[in-house]
C-alpha atoms as a PDB file:
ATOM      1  CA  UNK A   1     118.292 141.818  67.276  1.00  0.00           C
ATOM      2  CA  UNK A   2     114.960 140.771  65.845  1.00  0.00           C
ATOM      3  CA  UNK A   3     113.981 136.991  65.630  1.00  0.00           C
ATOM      4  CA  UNK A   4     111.525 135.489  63.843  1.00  0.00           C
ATOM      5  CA  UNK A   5     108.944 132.537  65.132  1.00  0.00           C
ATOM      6  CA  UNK A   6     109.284 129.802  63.183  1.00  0.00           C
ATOM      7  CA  UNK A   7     106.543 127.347  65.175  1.00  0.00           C
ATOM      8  CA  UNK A   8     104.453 127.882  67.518  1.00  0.00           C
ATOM      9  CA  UNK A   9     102.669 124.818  69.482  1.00  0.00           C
ATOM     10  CA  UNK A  10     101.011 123.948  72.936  1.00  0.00           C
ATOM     11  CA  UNK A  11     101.309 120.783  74.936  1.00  0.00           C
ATOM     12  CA  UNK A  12      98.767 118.179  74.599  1.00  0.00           C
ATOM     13  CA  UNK A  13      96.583 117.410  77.422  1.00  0.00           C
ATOM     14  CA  UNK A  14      98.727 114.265  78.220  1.00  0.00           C
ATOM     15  CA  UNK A  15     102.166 113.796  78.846  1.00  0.00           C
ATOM     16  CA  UNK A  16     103.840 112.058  75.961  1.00  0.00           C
ATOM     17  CA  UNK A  17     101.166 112.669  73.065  1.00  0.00           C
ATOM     18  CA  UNK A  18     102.625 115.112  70.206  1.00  0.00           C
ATOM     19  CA  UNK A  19     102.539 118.524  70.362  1.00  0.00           C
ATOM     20  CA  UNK A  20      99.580 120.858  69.252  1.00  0.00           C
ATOM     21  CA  UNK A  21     100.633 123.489  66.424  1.00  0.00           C
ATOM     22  CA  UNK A  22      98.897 126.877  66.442  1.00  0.00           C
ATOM     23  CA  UNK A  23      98.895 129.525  64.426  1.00  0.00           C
ATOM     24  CA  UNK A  24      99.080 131.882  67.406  1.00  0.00           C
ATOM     25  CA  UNK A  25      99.305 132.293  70.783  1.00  0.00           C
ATOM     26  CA  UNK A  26      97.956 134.770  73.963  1.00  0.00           C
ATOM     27  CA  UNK A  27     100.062 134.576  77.011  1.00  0.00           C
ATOM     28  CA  UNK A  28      99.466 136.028  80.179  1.00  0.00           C
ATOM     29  CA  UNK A  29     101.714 137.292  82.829  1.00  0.00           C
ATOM     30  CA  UNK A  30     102.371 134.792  85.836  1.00  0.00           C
ATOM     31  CA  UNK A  31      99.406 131.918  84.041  1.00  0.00           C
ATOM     32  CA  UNK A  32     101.657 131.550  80.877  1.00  0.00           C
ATOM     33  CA  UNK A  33     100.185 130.561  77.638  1.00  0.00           C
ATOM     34  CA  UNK A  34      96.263 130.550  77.584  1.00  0.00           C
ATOM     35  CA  UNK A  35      95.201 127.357  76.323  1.00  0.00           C
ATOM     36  CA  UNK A  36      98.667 125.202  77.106  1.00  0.00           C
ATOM     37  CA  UNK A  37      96.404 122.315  79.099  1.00  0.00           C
ATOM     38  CA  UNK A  38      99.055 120.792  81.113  1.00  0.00           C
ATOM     39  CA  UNK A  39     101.334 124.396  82.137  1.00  0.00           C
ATOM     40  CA  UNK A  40      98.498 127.297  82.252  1.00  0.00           C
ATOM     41  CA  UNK A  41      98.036 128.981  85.570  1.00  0.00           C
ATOM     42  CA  UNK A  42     100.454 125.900  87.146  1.00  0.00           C
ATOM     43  CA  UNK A  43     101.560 126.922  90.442  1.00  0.00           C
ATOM     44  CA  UNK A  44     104.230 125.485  92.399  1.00  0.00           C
ATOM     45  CA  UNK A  45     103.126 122.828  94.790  1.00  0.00           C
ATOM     46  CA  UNK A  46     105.186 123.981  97.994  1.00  0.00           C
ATOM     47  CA  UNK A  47     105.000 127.917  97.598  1.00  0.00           C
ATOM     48  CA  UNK A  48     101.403 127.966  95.933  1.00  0.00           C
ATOM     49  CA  UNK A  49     102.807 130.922  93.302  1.00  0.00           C
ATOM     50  CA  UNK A  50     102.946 130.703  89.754  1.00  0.00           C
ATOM     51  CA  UNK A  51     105.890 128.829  88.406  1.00  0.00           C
ATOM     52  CA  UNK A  52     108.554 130.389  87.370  1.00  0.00           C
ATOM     53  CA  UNK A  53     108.402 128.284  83.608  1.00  0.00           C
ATOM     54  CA  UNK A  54     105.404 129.130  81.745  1.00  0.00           C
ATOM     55  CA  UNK A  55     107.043 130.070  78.301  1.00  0.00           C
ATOM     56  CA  UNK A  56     109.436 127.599  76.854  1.00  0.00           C
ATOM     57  CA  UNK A  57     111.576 128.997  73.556  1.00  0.00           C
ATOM     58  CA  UNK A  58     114.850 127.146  71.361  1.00  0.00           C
ATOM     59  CA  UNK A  59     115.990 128.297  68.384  1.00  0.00           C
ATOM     60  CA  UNK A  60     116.396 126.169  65.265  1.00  0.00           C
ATOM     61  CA  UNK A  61     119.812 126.825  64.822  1.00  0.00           C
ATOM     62  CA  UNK A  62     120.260 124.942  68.372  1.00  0.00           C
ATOM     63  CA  UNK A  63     117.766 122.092  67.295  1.00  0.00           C
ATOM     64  CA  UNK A  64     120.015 121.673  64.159  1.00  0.00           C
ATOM     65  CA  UNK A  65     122.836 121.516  66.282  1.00  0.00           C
ATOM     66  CA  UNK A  66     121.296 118.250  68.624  1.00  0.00           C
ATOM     67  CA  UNK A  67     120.350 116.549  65.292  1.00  0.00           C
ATOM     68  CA  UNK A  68     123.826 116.852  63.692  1.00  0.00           C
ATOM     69  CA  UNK A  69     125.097 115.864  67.421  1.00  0.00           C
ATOM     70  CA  UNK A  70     122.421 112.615  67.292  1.00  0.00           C
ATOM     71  CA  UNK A  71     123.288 111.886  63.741  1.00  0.00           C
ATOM     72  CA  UNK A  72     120.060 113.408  62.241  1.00  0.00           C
ATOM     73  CA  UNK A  73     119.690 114.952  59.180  1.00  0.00           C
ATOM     74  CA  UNK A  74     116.658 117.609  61.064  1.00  0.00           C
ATOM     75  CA  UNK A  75     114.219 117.187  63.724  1.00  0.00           C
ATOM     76  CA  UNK A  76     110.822 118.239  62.954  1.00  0.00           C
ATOM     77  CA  UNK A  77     109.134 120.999  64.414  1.00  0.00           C
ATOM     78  CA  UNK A  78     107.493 120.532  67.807  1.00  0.00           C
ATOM     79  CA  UNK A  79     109.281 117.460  68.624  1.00  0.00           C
ATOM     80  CA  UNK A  80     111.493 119.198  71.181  1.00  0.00           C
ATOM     81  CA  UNK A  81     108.618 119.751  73.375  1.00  0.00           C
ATOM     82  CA  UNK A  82     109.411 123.579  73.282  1.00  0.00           C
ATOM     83  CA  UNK A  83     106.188 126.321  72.871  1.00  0.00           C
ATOM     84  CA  UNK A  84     107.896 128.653  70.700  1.00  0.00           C
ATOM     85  CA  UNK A  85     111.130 127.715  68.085  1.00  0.00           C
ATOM     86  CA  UNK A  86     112.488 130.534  66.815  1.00  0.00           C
END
């Protein structure tokens, strides 16, 4: 099956502040996405090893499906705090 990105954004360098949409983005194996201020190169605190969630994805079909469940008519992109919506 092929997908097909429909936003892309990074999380801001405080919690709670919107989202950051990018055009693209460079991730890197066990650091995540480059650039993503609060998540890039996080480690855990009791192991000291990358995290195991650097890359966060949700389609739009599934975004359509908490607004209908909320009693929304859409929610926008990048308000589900997700990197990549599909």
């Amino acid at each position: 099956m092929i997908g097909r990105v429909a936003s892309l954004h990074l999380h801001p360098q405080k919690a709670g502040e919107p989202m950051l949409p990018v055009n693209y983005i460079a991730i890197e194996t066990n650091a995540g996405i480059v650039g993503n201020s609060r998540y890039w190169q996080r480690r855990s605190r009791s192991t000291g090893k990358p995290t195991n969630r650097q890359v966060s994805l949700i389609e739009r079909e599934q975004i359509a499906e908490h607004a209908n469940a909320l009693g929304l008519p859409t929610i926008e992109y990048g308000l589900v705090r997700s990197n990549i919506e599909t």
